[in-house]
C-alpha atoms as a PDB file:
ATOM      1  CA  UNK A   1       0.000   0.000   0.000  1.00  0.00           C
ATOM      2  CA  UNK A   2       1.125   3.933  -0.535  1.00  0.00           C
ATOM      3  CA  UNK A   3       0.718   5.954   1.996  1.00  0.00           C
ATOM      4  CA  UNK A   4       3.002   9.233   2.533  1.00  0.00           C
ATOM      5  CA  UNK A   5       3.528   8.601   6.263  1.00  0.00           C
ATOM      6  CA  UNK A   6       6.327   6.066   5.195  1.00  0.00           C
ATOM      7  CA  UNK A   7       7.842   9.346   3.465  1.00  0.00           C
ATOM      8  CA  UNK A   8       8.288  10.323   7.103  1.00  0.00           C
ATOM      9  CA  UNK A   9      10.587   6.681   7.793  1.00  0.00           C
ATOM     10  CA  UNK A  10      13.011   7.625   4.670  1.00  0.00           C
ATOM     11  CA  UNK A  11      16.934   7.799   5.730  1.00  0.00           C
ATOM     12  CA  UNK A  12      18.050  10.534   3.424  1.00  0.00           C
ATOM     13  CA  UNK A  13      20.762   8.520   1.954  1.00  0.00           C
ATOM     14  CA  UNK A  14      18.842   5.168   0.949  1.00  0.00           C
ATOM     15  CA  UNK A  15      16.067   7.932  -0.464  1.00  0.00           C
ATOM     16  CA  UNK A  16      18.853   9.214  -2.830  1.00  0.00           C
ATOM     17  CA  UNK A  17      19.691   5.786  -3.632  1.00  0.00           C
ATOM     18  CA  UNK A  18      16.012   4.932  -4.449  1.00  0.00           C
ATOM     19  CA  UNK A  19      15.675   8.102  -6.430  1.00  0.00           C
ATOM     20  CA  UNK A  20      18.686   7.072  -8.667  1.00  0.00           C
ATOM     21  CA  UNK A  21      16.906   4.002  -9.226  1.00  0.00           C
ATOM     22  CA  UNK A  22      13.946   5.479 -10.000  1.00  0.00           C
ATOM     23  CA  UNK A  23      12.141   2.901  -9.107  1.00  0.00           C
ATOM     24  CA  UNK A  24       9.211   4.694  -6.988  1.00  0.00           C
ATOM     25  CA  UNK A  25       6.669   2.178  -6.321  1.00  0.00           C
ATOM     26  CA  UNK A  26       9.584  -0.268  -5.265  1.00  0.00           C
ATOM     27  CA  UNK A  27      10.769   2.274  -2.859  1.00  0.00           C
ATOM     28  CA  UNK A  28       7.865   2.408  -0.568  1.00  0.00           C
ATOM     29  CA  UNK A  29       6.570  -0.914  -0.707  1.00  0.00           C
ATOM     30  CA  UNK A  30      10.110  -2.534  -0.341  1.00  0.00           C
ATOM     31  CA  UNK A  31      12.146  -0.054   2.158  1.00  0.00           C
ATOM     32  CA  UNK A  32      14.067  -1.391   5.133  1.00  0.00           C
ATOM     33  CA  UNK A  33      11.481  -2.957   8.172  1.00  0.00           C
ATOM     34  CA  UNK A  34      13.993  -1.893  10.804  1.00  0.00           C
ATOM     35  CA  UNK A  35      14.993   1.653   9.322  1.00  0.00           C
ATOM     36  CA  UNK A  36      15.555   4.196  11.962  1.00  0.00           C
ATOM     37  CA  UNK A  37      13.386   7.417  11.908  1.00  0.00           C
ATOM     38  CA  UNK A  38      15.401   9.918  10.207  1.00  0.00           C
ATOM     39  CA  UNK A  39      14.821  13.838  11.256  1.00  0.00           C
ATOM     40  CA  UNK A  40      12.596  15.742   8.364  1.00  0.00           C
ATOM     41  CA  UNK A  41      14.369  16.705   5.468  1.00  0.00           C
ATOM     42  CA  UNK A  42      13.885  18.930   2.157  1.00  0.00           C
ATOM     43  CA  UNK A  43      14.915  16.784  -1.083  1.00  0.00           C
ATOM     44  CA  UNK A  44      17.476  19.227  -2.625  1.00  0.00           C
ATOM     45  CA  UNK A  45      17.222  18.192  -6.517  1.00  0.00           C
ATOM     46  CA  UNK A  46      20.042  19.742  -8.562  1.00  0.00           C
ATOM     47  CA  UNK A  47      19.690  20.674 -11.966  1.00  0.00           C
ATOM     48  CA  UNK A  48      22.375  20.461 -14.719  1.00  0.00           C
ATOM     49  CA  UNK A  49      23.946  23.759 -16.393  1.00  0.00           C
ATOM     50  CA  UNK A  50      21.753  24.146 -19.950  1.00  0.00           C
ATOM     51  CA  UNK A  51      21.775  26.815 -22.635  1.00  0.00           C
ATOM     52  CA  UNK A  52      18.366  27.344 -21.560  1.00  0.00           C
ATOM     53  CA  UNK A  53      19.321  28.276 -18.054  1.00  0.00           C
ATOM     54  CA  UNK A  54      21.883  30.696 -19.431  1.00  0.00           C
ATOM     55  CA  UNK A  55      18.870  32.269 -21.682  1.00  0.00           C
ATOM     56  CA  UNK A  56      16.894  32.874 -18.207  1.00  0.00           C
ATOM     57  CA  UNK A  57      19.387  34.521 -16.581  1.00  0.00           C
ATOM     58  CA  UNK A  58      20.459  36.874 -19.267  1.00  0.00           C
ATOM     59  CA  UNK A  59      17.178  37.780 -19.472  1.00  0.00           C
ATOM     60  CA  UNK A  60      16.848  38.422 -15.701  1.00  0.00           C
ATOM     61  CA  UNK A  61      19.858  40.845 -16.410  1.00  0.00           C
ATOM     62  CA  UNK A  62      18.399  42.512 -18.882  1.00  0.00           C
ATOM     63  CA  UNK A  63      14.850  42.849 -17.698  1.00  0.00           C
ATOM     64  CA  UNK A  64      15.337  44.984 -14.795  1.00  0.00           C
ATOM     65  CA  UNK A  65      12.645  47.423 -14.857  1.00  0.00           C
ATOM     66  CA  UNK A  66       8.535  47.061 -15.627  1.00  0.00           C
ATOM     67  CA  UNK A  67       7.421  47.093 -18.631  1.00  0.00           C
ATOM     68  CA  UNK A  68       4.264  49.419 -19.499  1.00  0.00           C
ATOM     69  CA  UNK A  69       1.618  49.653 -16.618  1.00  0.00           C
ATOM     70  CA  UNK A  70       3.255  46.907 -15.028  1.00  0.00           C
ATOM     71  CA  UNK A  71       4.023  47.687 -10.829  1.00  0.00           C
ATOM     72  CA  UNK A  72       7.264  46.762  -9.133  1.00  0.00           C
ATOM     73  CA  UNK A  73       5.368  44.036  -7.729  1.00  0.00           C
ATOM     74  CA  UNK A  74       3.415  42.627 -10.651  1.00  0.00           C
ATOM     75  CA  UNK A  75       6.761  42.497 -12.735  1.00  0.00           C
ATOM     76  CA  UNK A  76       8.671  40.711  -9.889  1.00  0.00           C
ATOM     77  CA  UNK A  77       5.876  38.396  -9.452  1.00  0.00           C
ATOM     78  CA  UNK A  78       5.171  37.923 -13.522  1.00  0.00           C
ATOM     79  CA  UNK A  79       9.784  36.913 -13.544  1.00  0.00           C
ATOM     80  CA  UNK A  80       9.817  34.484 -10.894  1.00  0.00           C
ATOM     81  CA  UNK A  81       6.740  32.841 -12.810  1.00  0.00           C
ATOM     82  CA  UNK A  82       8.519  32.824 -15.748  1.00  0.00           C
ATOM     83  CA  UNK A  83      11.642  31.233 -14.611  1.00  0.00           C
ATOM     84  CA  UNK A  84       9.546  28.679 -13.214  1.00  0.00           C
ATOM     85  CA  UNK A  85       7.663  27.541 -16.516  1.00  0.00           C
ATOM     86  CA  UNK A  86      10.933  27.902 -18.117  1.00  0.00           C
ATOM     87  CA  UNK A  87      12.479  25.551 -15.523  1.00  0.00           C
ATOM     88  CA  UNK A  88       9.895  22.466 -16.219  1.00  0.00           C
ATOM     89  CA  UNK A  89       9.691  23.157 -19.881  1.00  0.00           C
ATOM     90  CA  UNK A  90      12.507  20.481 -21.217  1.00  0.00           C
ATOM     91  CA  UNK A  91      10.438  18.274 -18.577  1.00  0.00           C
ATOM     92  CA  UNK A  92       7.051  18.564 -20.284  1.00  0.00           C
ATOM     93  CA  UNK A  93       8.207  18.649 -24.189  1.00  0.00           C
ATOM     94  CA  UNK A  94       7.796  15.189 -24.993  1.00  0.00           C
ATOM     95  CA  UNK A  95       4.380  13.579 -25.144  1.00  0.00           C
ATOM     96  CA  UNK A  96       3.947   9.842 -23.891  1.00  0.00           C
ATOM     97  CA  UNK A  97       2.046   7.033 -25.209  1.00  0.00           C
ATOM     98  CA  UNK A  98       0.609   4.233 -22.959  1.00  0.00           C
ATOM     99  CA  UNK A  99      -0.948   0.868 -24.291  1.00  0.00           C
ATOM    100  CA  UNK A 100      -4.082   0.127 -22.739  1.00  0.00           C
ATOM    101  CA  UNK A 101      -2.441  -3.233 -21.364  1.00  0.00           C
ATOM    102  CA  UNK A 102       0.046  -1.083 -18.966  1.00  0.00           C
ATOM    103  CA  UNK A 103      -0.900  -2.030 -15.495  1.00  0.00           C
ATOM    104  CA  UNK A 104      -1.285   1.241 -12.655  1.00  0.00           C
ATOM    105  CA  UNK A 105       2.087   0.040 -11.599  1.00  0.00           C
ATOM    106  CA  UNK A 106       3.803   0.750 -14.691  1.00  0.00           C
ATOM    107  CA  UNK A 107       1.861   3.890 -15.828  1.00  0.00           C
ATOM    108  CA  UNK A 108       3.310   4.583 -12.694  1.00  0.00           C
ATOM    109  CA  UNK A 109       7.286   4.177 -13.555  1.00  0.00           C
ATOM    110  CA  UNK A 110       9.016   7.730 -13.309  1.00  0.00           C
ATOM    111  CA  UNK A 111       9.954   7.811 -16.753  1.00  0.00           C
ATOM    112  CA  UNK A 112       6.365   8.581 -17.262  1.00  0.00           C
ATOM    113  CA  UNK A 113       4.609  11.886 -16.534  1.00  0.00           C
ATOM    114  CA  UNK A 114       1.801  10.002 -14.427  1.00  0.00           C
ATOM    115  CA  UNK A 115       2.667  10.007 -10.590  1.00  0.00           C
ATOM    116  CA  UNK A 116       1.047   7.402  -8.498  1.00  0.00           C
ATOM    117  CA  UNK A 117       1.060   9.568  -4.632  1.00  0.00           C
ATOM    118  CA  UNK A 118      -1.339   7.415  -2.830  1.00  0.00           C
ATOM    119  CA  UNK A 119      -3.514   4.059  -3.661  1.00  0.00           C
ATOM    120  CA  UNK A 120      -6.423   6.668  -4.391  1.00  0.00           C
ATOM    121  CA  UNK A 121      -4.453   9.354  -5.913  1.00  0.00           C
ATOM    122  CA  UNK A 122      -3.022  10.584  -9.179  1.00  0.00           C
ATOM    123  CA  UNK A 123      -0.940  13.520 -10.201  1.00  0.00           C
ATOM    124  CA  UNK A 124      -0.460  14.090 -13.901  1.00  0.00           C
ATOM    125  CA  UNK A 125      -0.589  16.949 -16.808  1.00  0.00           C
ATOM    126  CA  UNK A 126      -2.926  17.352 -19.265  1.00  0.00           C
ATOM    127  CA  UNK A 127      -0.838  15.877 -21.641  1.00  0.00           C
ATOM    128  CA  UNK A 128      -1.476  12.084 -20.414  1.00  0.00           C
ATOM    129  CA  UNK A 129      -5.029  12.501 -20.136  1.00  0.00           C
ATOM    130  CA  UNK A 130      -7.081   9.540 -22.450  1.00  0.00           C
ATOM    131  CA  UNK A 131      -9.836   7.075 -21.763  1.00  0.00           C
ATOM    132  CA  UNK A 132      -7.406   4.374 -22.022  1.00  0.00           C
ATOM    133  CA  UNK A 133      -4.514   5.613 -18.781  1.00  0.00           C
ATOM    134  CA  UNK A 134      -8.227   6.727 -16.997  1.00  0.00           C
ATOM    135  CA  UNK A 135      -9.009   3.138 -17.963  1.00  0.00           C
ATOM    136  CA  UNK A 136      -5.905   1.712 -16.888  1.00  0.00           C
ATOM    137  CA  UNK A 137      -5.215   3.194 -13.844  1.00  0.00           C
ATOM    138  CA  UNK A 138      -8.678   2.029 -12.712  1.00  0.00           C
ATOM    139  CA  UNK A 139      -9.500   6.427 -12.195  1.00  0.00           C
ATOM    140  CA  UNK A 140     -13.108   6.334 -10.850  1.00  0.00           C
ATOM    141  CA  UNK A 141     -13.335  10.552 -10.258  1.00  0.00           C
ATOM    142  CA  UNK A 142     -11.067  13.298 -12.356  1.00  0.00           C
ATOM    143  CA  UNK A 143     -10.344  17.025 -11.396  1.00  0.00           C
ATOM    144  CA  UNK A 144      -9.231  18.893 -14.372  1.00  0.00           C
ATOM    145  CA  UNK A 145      -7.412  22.318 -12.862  1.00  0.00           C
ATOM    146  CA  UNK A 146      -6.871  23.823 -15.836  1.00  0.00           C
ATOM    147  CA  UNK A 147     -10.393  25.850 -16.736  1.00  0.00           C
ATOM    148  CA  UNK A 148      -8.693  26.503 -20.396  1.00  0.00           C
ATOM    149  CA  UNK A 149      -8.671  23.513 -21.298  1.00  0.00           C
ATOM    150  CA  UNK A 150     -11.573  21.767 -23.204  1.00  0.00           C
ATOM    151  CA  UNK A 151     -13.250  18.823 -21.019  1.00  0.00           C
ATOM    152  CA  UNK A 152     -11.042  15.446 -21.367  1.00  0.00           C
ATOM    153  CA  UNK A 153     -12.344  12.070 -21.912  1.00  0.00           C
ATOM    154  CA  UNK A 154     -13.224  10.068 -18.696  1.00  0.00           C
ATOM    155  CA  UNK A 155     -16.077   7.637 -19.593  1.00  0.00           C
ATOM    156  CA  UNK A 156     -19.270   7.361 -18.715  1.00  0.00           C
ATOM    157  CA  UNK A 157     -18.936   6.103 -14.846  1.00  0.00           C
ATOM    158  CA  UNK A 158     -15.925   8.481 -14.013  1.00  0.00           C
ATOM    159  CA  UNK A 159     -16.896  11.463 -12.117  1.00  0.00           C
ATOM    160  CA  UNK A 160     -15.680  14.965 -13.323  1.00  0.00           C
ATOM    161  CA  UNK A 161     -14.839  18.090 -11.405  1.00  0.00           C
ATOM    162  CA  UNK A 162     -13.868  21.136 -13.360  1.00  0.00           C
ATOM    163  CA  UNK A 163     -11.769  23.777 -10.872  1.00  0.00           C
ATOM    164  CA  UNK A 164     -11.879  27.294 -12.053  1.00  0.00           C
ATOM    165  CA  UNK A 165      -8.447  28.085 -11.231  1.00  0.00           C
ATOM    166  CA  UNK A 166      -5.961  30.160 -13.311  1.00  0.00           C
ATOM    167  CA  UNK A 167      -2.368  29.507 -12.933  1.00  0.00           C
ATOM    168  CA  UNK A 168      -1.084  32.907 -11.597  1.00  0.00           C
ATOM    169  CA  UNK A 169       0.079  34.101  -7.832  1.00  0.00           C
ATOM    170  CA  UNK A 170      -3.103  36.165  -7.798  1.00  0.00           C
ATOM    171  CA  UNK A 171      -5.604  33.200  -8.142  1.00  0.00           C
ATOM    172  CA  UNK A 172      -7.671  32.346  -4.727  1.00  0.00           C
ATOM    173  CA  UNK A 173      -6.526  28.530  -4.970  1.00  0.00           C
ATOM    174  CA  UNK A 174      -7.491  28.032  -1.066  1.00  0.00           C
ATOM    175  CA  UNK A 175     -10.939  28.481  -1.565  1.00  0.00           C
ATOM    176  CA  UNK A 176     -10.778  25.080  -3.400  1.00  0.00           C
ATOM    177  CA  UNK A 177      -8.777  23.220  -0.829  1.00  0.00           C
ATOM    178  CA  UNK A 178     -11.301  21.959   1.657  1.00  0.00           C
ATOM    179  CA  UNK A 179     -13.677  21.151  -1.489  1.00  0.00           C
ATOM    180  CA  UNK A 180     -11.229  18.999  -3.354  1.00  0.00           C
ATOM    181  CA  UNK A 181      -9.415  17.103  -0.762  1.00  0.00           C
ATOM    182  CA  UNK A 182     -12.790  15.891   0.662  1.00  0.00           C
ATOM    183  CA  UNK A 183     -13.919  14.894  -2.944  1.00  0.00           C
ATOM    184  CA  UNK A 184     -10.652  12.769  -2.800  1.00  0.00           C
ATOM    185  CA  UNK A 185     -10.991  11.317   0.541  1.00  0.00           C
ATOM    186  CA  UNK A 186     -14.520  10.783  -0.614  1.00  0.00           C
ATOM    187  CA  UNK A 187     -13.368   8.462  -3.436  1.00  0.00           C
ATOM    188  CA  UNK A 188     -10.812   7.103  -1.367  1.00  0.00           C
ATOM    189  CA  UNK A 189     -13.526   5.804   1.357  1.00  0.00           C
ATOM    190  CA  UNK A 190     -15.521   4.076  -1.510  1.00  0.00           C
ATOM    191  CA  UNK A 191     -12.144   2.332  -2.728  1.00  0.00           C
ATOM    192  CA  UNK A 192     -12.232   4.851  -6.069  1.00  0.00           C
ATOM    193  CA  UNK A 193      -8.798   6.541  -7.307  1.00  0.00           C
ATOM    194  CA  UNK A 194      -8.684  10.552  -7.965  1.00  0.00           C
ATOM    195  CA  UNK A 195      -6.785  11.428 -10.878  1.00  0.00           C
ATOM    196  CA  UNK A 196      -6.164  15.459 -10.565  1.00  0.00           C
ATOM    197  CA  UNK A 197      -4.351  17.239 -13.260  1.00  0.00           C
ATOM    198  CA  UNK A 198      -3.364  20.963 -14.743  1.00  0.00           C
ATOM    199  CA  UNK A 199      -1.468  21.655 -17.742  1.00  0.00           C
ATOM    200  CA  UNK A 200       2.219  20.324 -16.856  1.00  0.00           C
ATOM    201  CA  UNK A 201       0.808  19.004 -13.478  1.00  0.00           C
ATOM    202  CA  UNK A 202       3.416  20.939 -11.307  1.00  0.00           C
ATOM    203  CA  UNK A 203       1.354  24.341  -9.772  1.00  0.00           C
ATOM    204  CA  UNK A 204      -2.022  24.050  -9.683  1.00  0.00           C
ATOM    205  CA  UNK A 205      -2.848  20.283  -9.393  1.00  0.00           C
ATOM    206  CA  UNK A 206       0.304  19.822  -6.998  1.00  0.00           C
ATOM    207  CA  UNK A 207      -0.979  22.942  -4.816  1.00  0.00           C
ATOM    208  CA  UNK A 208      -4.536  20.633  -4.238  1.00  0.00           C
ATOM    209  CA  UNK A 209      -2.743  17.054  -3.745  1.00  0.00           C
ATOM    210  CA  UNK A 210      -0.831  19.210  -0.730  1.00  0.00           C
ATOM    211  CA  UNK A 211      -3.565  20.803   0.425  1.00  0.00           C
ATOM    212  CA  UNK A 212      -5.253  16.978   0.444  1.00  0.00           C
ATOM    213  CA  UNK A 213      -2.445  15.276   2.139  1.00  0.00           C
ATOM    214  CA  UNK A 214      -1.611  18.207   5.235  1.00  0.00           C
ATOM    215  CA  UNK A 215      -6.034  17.903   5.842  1.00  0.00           C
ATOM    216  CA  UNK A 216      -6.282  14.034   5.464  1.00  0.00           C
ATOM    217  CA  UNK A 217      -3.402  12.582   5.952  1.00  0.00           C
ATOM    218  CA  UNK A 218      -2.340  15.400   8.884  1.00  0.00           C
ATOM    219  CA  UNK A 219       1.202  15.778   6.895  1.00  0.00           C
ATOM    220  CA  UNK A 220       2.850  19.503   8.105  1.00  0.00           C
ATOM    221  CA  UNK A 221       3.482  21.315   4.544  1.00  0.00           C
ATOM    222  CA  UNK A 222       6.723  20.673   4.586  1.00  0.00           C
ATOM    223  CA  UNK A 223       6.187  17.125   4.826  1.00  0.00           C
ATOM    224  CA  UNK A 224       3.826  17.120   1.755  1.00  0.00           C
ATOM    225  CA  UNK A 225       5.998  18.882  -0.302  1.00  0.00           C
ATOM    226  CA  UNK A 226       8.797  16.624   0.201  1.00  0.00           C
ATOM    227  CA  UNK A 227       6.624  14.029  -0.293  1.00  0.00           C
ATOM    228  CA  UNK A 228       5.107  14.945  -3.722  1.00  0.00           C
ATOM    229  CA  UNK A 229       8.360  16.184  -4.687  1.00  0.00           C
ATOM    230  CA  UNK A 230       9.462  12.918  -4.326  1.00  0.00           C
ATOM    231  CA  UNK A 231       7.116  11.140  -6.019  1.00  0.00           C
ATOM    232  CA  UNK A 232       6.900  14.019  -8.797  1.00  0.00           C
ATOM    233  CA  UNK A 233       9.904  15.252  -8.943  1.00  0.00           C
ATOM    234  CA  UNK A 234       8.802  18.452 -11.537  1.00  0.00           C
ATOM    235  CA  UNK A 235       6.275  20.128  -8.895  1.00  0.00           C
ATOM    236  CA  UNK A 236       6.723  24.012  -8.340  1.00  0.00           C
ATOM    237  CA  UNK A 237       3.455  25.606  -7.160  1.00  0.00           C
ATOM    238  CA  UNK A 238       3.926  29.219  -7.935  1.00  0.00           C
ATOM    239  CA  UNK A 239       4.665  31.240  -5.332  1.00  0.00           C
ATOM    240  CA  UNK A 240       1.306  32.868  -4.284  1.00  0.00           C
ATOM    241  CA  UNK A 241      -0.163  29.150  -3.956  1.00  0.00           C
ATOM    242  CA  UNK A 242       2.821  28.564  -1.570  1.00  0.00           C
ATOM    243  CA  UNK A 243       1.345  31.486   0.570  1.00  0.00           C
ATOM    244  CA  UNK A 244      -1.938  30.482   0.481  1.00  0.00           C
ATOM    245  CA  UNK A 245      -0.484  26.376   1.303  1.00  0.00           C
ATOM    246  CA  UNK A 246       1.382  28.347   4.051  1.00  0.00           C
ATOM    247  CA  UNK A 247      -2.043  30.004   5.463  1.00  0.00           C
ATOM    248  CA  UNK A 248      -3.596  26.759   5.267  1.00  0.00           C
ATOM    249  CA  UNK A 249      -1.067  24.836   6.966  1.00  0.00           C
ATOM    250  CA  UNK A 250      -1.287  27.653   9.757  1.00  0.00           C
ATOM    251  CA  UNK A 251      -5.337  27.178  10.080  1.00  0.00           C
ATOM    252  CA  UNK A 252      -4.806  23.187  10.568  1.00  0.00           C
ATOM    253  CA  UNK A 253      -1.893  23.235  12.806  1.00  0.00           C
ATOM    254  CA  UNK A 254      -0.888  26.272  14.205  1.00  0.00           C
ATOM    255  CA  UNK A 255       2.467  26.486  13.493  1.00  0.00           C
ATOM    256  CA  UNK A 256       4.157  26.565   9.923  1.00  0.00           C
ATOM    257  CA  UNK A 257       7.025  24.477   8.400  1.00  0.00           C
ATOM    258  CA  UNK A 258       7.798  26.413   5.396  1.00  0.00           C
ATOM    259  CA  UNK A 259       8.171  30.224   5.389  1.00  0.00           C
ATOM    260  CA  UNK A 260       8.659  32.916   2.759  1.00  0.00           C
ATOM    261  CA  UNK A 261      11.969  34.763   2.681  1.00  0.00           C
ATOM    262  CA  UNK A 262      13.142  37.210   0.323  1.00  0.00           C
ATOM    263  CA  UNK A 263      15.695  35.585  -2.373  1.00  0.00           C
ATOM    264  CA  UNK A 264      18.144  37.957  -4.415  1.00  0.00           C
ATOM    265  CA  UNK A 265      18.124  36.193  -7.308  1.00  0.00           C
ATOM    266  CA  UNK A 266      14.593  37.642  -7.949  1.00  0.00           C
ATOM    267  CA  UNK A 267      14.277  40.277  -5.239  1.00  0.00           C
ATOM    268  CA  UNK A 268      11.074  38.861  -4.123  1.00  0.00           C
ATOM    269  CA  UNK A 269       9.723  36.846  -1.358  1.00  0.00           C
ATOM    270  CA  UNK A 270      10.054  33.037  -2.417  1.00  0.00           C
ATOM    271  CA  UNK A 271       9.287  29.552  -0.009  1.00  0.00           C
ATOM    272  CA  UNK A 272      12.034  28.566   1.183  1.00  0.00           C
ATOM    273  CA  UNK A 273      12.172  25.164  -0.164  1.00  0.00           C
ATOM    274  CA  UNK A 274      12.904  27.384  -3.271  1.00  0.00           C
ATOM    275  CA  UNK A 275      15.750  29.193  -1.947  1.00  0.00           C
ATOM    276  CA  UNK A 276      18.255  26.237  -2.172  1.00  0.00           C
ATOM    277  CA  UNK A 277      17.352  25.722  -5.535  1.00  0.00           C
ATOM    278  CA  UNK A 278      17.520  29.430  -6.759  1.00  0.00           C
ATOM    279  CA  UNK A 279      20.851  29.319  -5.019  1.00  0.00           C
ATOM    280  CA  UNK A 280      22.231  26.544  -7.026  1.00  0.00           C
ATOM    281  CA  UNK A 281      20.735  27.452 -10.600  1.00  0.00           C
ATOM    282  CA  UNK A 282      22.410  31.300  -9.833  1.00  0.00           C
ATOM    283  CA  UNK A 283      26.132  29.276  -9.467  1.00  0.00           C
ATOM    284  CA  UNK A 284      25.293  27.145 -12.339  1.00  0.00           C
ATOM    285  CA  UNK A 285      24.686  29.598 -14.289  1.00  0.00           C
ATOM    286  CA  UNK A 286      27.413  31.639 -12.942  1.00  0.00           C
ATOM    287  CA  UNK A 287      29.860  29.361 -13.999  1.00  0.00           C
ATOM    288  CA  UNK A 288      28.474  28.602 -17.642  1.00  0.00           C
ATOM    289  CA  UNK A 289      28.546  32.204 -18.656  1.00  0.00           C
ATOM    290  CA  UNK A 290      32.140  32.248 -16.825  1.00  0.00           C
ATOM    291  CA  UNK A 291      33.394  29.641 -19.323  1.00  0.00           C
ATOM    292  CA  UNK A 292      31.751  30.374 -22.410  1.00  0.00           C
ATOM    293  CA  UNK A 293      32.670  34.377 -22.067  1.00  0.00           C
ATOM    294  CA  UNK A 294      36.876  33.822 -21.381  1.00  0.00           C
END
């Protein structure tokens, strides 16, 4: 069975290991019976230097005042927004095609773009959505994020929830939270599986699995973060659904894990879970425009 709890168990070594391996559903039905607790961690992925990550950051040069009626704030918040759909683009630029004979299991291999996160739920993009993975996967209710895109195909016995939700740090995601994650837990109690998805499955649909795990599963933020992120490695809810997860987190348990703090890299409040990783793309890219330039 998956359940994120075990996420808690992980020894940050042997999760490296089993992220190497990539072999996801293996890691948390197979891990260690006697493993010590390990103290709560934040998976720290790094990301290779690309000419892509060079673009971004000459452009973060260059750009450094509003453009038209744009305020201080609306052009910080409009950059960091950027640079994070720019980040997951070489992730989400090839489409996949499954055979209707792939079990749930191997839909569910991380060289797919379909993440398995509990028995009941699915994370995924837009781009994987078909009768046959609904099919497959044995999906019994889908939540389509992403009110731009046209309905998807879910059969006749699949319930489907449309979210109004636009993918931008100004959208009220929160007031979907409570609605969503008890639709999930909903499906869960009948023995159904939630498939929830945006368009690259990273901000919007990410932001409601968290919300669903930290309500139902009583996970801190942090923890549900880390445990996504592990399980979908590509997740980056934009910056004003971090505040709002941060809010919510706050309502449930009092206290926060995860707090904003400013980041120079783009002069702007950021999670810090981001920080790190803002951190190391800055010295990436330091050093690739160090030795392409001498």
């Amino acid at each position: 069975m998956t359940d994120p709890k075990i996420f808690r168990h992980f020894n940050v070594s042997r999760a490296k290991t089993l992220i190497r391996n990539a072999v996801e559903i293996f890691c948390l039905h197979k891990y260690p019976v006697g493993m010590r607790r390990a103290p709560r961690f934040v998976l720290k992925p790094t990301r290779s230097t690309t000419v892509l990550q060079h673009q971004v950051e000459m452009e973060i040069d260059n750009r450094t005042e509003p453009v038209g009626d744009q305020s201080e704030k609306e052009f910080r918040e409009n950059l960091v927004q950027e640079i994070l759909n720019k980040s997951i683009t070489c992730h989400d630029n090839q489409s996949h095609i499954f055979s209707r004979l792939l079990t749930s299991e191997a839909i569910n291999s991380i060289n797919t773009n379909v993440s398995l996160l509990t028995d009941h739920l699915v994370l995924t993009s837009a781009a994987c959505i078909s009768a046959d993975i609904i099919e497959a996967l044995g999906v019994t209710c889908v939540i389509n994020a992403a009110p731009e895109l046209p309905d998807m195909p879910c059969g006749r016995h699949v319930i489907y929830q449309k979210v109004a939700i636009n993918d931008s740090p100004h959208s009220d995601i929160a007031q979907f939270f409570d609605h969503i994650a008890d639709i999930i837990e909903e499906v869960a109690s009948m023995r159904g599986r939630t498939l929830v998805f945006c368009v690259a499955g990273v901000s919007r649909s990410a932001s409601l699995c968290m919300a669903y795990l930290m309500k139902h599963h009583q996970l801190t933020l942090l923890e549900a973060y880390n445990y996504v992120k592990f399980r979908r490695p590509r997740i980056k809810p934009n910056c004003g659904f971090f505040q709002q997860l941060i809010e919510y987190e706050k309502t449930m348990f009092i206290s926060n894990t995860v707090t904003m703090v400013f980041n120079e890299f783009v002069h702007m409040n950021i999670p810090d879970v981001y920080d790190s990783e803002y951190k190391v793309e800055r010295n990436l890219n330091r050093k690739f425009r160090h030795k392409y330039t001498h």
